[in-house]
C-alpha atoms as a PDB file:
ATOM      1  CA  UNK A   1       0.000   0.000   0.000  1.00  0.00           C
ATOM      2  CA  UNK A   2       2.381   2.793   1.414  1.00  0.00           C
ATOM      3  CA  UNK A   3       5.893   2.445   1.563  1.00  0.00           C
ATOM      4  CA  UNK A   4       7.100   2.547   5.414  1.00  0.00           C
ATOM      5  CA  UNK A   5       9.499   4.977   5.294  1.00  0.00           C
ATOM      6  CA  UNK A   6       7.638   7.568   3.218  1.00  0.00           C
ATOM      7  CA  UNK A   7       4.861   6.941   5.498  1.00  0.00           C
ATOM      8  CA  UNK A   8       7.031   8.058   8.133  1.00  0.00           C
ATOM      9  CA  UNK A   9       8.183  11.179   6.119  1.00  0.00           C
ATOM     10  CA  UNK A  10       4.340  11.649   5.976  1.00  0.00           C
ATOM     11  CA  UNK A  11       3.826  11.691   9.423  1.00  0.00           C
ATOM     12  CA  UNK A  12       6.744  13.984  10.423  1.00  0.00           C
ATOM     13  CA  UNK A  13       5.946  16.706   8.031  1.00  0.00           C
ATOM     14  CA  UNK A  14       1.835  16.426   8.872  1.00  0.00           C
ATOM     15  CA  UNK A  15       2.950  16.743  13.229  1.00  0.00           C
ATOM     16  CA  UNK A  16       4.765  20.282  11.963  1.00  0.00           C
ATOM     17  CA  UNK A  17       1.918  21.158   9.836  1.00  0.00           C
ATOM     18  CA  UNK A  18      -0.845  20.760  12.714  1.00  0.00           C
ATOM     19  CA  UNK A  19       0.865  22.899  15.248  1.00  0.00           C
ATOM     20  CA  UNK A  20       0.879  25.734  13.707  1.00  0.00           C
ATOM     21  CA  UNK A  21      -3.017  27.477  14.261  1.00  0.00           C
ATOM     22  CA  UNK A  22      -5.444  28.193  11.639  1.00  0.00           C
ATOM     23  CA  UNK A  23      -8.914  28.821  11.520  1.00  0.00           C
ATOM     24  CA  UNK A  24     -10.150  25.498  12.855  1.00  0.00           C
ATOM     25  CA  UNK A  25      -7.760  25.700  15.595  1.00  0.00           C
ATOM     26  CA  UNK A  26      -8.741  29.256  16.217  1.00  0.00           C
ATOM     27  CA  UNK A  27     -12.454  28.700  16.419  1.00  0.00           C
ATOM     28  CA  UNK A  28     -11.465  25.587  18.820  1.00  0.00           C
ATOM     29  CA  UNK A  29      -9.498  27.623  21.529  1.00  0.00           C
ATOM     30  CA  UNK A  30     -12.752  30.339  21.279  1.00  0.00           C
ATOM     31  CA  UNK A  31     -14.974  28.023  22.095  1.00  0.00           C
ATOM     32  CA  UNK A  32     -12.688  26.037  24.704  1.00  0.00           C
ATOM     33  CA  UNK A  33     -12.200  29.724  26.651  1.00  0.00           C
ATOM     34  CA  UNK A  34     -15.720  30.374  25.990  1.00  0.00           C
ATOM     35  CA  UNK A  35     -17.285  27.301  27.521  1.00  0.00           C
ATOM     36  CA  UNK A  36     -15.257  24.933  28.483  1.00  0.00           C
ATOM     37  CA  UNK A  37     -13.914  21.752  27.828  1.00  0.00           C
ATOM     38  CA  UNK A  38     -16.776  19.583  27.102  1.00  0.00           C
ATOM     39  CA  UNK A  39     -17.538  22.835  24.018  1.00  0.00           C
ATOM     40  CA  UNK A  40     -14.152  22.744  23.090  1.00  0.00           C
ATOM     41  CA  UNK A  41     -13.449  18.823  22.684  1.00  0.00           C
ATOM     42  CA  UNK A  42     -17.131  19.152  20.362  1.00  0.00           C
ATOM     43  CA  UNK A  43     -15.451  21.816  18.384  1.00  0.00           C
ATOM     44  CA  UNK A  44     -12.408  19.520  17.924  1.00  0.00           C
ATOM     45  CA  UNK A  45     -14.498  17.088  16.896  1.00  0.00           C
ATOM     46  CA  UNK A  46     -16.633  18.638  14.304  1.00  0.00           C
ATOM     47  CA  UNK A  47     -13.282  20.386  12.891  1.00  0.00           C
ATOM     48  CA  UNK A  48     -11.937  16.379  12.611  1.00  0.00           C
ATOM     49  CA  UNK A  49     -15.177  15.310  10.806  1.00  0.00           C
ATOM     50  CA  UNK A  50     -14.918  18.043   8.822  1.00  0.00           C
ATOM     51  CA  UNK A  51     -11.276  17.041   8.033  1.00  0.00           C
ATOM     52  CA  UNK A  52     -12.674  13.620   6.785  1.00  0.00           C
ATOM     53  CA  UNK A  53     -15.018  15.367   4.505  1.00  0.00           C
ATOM     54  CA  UNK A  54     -11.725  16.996   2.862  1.00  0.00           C
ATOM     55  CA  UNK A  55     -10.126  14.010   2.469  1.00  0.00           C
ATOM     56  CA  UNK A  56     -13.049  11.885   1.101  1.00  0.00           C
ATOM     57  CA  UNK A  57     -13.217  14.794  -1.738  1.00  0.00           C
ATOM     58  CA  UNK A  58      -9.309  15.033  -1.864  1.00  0.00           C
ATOM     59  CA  UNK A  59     -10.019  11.133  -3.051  1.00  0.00           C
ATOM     60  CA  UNK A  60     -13.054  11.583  -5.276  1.00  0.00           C
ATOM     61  CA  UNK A  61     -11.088  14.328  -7.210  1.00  0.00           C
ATOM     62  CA  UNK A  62     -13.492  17.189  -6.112  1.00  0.00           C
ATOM     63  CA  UNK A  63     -10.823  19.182  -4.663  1.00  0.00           C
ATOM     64  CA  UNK A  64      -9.358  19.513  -8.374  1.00  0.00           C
ATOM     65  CA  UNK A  65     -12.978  21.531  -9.231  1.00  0.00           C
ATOM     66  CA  UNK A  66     -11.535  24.121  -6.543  1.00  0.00           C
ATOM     67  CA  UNK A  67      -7.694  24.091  -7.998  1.00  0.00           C
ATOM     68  CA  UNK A  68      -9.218  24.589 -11.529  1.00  0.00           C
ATOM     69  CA  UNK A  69     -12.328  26.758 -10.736  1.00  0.00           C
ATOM     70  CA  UNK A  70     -12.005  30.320  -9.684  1.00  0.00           C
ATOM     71  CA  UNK A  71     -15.619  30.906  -9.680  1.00  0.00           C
ATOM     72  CA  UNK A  72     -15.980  27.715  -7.073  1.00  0.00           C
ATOM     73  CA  UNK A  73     -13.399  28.432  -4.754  1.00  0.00           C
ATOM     74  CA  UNK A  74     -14.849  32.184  -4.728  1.00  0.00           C
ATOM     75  CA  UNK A  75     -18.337  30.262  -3.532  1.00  0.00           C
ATOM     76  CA  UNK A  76     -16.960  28.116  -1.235  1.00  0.00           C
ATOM     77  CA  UNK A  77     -15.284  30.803   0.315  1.00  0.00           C
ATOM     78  CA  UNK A  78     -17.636  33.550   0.585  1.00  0.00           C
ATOM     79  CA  UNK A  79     -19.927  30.980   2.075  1.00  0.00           C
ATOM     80  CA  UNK A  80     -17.501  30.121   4.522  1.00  0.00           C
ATOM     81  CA  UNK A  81     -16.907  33.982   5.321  1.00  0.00           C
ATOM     82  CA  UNK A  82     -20.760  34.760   5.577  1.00  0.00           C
ATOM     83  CA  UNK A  83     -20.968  31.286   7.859  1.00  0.00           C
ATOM     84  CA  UNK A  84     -17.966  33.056  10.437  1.00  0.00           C
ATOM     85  CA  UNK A  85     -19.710  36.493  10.500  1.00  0.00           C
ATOM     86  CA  UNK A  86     -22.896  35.240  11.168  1.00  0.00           C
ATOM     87  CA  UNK A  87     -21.697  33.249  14.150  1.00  0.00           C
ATOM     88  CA  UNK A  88     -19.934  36.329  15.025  1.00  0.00           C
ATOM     89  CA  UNK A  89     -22.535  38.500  14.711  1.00  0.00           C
ATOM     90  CA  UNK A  90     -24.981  36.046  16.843  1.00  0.00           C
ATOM     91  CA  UNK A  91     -22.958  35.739  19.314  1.00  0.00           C
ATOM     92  CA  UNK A  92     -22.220  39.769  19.974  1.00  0.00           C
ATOM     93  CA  UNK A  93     -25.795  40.470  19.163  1.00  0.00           C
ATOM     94  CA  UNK A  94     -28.190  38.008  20.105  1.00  0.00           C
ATOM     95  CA  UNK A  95     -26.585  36.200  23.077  1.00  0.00           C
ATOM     96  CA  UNK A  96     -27.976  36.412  26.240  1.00  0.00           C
ATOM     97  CA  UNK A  97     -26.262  36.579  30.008  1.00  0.00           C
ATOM     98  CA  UNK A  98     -27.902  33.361  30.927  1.00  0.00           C
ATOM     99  CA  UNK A  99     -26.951  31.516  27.361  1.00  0.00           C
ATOM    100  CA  UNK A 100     -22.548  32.733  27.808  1.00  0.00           C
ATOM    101  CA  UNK A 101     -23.066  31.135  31.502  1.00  0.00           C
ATOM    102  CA  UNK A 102     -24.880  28.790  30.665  1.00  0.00           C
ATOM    103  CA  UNK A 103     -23.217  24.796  30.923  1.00  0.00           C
ATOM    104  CA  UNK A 104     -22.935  23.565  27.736  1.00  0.00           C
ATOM    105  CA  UNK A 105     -26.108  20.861  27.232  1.00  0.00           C
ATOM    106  CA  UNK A 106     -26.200  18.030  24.612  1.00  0.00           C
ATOM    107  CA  UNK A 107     -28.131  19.894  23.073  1.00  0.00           C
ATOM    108  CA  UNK A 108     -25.324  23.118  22.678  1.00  0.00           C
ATOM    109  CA  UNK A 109     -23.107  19.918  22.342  1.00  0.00           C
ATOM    110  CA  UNK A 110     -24.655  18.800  19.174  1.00  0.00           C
ATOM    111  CA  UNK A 111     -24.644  22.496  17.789  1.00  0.00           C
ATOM    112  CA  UNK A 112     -21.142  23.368  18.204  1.00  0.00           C
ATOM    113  CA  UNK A 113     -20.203  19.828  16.997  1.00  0.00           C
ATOM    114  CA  UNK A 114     -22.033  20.875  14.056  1.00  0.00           C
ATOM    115  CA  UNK A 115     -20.832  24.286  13.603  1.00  0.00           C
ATOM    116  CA  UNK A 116     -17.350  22.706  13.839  1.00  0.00           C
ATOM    117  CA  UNK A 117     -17.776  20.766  10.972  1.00  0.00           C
ATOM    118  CA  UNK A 118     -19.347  23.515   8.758  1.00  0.00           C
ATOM    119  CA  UNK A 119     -16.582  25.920   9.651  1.00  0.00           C
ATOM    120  CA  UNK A 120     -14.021  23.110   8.243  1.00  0.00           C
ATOM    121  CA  UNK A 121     -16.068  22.216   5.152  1.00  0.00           C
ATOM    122  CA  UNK A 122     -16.946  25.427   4.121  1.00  0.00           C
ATOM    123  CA  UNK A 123     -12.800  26.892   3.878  1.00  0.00           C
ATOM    124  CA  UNK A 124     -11.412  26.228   0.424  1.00  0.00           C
ATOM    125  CA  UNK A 125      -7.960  26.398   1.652  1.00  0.00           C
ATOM    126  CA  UNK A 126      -8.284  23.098   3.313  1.00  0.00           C
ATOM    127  CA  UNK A 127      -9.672  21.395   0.294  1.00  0.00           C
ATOM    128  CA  UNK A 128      -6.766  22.373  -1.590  1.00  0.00           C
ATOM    129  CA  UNK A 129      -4.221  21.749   1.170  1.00  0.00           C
ATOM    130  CA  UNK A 130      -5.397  18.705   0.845  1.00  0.00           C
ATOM    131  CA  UNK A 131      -5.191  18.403  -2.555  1.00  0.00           C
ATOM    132  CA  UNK A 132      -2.084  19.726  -3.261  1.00  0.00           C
ATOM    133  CA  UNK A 133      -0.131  18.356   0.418  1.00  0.00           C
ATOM    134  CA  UNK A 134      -1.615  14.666  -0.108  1.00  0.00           C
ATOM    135  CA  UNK A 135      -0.621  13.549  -3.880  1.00  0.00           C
ATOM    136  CA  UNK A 136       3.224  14.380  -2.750  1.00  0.00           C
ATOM    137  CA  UNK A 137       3.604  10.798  -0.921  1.00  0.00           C
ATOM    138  CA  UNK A 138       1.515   8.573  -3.285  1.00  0.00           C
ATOM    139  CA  UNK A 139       3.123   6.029  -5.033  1.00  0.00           C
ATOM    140  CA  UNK A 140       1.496   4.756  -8.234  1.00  0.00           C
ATOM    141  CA  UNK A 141       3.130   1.880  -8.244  1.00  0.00           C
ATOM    142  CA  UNK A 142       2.055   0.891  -4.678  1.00  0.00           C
ATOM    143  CA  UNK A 143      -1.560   0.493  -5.315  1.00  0.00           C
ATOM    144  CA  UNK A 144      -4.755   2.630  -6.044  1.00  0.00           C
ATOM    145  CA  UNK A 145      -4.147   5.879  -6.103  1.00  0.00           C
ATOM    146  CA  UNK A 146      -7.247   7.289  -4.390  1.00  0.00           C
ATOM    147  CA  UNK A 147      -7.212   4.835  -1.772  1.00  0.00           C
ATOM    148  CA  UNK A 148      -3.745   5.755  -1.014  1.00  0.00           C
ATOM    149  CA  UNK A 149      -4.889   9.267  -1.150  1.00  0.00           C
ATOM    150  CA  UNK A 150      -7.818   8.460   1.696  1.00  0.00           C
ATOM    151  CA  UNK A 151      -5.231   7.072   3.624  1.00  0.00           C
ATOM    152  CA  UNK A 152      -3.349   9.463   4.086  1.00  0.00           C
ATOM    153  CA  UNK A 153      -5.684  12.025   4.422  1.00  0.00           C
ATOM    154  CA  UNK A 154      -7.425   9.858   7.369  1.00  0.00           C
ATOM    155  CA  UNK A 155      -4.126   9.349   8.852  1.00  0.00           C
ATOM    156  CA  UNK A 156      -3.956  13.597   8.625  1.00  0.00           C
ATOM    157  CA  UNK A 157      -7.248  13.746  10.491  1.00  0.00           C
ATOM    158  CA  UNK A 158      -6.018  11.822  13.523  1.00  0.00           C
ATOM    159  CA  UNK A 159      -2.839  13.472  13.766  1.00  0.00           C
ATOM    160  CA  UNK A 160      -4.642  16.914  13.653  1.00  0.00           C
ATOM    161  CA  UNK A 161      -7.557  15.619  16.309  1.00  0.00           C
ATOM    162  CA  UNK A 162      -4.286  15.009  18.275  1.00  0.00           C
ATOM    163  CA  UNK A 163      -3.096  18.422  18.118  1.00  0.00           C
ATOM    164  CA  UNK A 164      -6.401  20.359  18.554  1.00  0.00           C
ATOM    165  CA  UNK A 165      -7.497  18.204  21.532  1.00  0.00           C
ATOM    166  CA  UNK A 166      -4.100  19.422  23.341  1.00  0.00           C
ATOM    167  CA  UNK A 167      -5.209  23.293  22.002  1.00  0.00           C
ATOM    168  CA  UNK A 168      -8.741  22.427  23.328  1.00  0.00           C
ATOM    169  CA  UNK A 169      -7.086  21.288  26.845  1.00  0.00           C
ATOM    170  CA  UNK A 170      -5.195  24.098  27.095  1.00  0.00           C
ATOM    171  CA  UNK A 171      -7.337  26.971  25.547  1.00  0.00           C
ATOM    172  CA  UNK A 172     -10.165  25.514  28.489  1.00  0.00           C
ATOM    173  CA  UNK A 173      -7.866  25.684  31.241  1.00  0.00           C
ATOM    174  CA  UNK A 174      -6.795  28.765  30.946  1.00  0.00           C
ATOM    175  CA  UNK A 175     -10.486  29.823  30.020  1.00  0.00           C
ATOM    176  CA  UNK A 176     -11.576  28.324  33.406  1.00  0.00           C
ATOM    177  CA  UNK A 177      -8.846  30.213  35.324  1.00  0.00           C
ATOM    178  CA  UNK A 178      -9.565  33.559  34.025  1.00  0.00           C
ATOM    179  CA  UNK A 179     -13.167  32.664  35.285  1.00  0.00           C
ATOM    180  CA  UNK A 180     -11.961  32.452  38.064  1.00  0.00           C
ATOM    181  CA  UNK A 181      -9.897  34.879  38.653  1.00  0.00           C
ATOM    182  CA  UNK A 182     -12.691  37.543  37.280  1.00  0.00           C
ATOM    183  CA  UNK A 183     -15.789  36.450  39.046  1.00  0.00           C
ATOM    184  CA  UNK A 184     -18.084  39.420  40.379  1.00  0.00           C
ATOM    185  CA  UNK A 185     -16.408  41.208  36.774  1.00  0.00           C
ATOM    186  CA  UNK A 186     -17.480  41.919  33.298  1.00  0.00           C
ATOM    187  CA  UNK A 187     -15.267  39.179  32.149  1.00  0.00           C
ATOM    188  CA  UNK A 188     -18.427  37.077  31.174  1.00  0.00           C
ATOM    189  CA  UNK A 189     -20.193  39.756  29.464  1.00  0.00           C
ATOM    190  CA  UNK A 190     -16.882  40.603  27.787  1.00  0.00           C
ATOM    191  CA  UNK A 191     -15.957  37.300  26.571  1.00  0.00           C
ATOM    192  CA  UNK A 192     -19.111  37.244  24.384  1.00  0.00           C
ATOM    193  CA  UNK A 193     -17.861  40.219  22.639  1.00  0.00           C
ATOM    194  CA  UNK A 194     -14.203  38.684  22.059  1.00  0.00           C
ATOM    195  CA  UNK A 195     -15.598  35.151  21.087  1.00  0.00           C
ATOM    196  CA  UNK A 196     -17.928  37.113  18.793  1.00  0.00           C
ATOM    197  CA  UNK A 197     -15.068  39.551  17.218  1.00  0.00           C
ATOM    198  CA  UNK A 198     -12.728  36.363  16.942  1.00  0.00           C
ATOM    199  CA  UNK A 199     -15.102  34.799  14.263  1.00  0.00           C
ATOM    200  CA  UNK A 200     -15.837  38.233  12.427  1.00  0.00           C
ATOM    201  CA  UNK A 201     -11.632  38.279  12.538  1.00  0.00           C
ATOM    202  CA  UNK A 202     -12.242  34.899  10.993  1.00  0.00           C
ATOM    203  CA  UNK A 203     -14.989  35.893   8.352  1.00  0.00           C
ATOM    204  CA  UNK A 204     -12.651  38.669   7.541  1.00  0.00           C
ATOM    205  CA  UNK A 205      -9.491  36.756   7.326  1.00  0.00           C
ATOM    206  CA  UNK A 206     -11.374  34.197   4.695  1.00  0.00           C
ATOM    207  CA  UNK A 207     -12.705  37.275   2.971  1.00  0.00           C
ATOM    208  CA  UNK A 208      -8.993  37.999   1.500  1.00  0.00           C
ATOM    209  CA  UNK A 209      -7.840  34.974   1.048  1.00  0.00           C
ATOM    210  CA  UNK A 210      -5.976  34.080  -2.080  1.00  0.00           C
ATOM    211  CA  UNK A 211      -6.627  31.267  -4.243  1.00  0.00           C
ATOM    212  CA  UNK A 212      -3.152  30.967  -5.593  1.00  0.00           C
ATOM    213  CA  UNK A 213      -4.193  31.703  -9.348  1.00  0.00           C
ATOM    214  CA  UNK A 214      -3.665  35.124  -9.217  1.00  0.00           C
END
C-alpha cells in the first residue's frame, strides 16, 4: 500500500503542519475559553469530521474543481466567510447573560459539533491543502491511487484531532482560570464580545484569502 518509510516522512511533516493554528484551531481555543472543555473537545471534533469530509473529496477528485475553478473556490469561500460572520454577529448580538453562563447541554453539544464541521467544510484552503499536500507521498506503483490518497488524508485527520485536543485542553484551562480569577467582573459579558469579534476576525481573514491563481 504505502511504503514505510515515506509513510514516516508523511507523518513527520503532517505533526509540523498541525501545530501551527489556523482557523479550525482558532475557532477551537474560542470556544474552549468560551465554555469549556466539554464545548471545546465538540469543536475539535466537528473540525476532525470536517477534516474527513476533505479528504473523502481530496479522493473523489473534487478538490481539483476548486484548484481549476475560480468561480468555485470564490463560492466556497464567501460561504464560509458569511458562515464566520454570522456566528460572530450572533454571538455579539443576540446572546444572552444566561446563554454565555450557561453549561454547555447536549443539546449546545450537538450544535457546536455541528458548527465545527461547517466551519471546516466550508474553507477552500483546506480542500486544496489537501489536494495539493496529499498527492506528494503517493506512489502509483504501490496500489490505487485514491485509496492511497484516503489514507493518508485519514491518517492527517487523527494526527490533527491530536493536536487540537491538546489546544482544546489548554485553551479551556486557561479559560476556566480567568473565570476564576474575574468572578463578580465583566469578564463574562466581555468574553461574548471577544468570542464574537474572533469569528468576524475569521470571516474577515477568509474574505482575502488568495486562491493561488492570481
Amino acid at each position: 500500500m504505502l511504503d514505510a518509510s515515506t509513510f514516516g516522512v508523511f507523518v513527520a511533516a503532517s505533526l509540523v503542519l498541525v501545530v501551527v493554528p489556523g482557523p479550525a484551531v482558532f475557532y477551537i481555543i474560542t470556544r474552549s475559553v468560551d465554555q469549556g472543555r466539554p464545548a471545546g473537545l465538540a469543536s475539535v471534533l466537528g473540525v476532525g469530521v470536517g477534516g474527513l469530509v476533505h479528504a473523502a473529496f481530496a479522493a473523489a477528485g473534487l478538490s481539483a474543481i476548486l484548484a481549476s475553478s475560480a468561480t468555485a473556490f470564490s463560492v466556497v469561500k464567501w460561504l464560509g466567510m458569511a458562515y464566520l460572520v454570522w456566528l460572530g454577529l450572533q454571538r455579539i448580538l443576540f446572546a444572552n447573560d444566561e446563554e454565555v453562563v450557561a453549561t454547555a447541554t447536549p443539546d449546545r453539544l450537538s450544535r457546536i459539533f455541528s458548527q465545527g464541521v461547517v466551519v471546516n467544510v466550508l474553507n477552500p484552503n483546506t480542500a486544496l491543502f489537501f489536494f495539493a499536500f496529499l498527492p506528494q507521498f503517493v506512489d502509483p506503483f504501490q496500489g490505487v491511487g485514491w485509496l492511497q490518497i484516503l489514507l493518508l488524508g485519514v491518517t492527517f485527520v487523527v494526527i490533527a484531532l491530536v493536536s487540537d485536543g491538546l489546544y482544546a485542553l489548554l485553551a479551556s484551562t486557561v479559560g476556566g482560570w480567568l473565570r476564576r480569577e474575574s468572578e463578580g467582573s465583566g469578564f463574562r459579558r466581555g468574553r461574548r464580545y471577544i468570542s464574537g469579534g474572533v469569528y468576524l476576525a475569521l470571516g474577515a481573514a477568509s474574505a482575502i484569502s488568495d486562491s493561488g491563481k492570481g
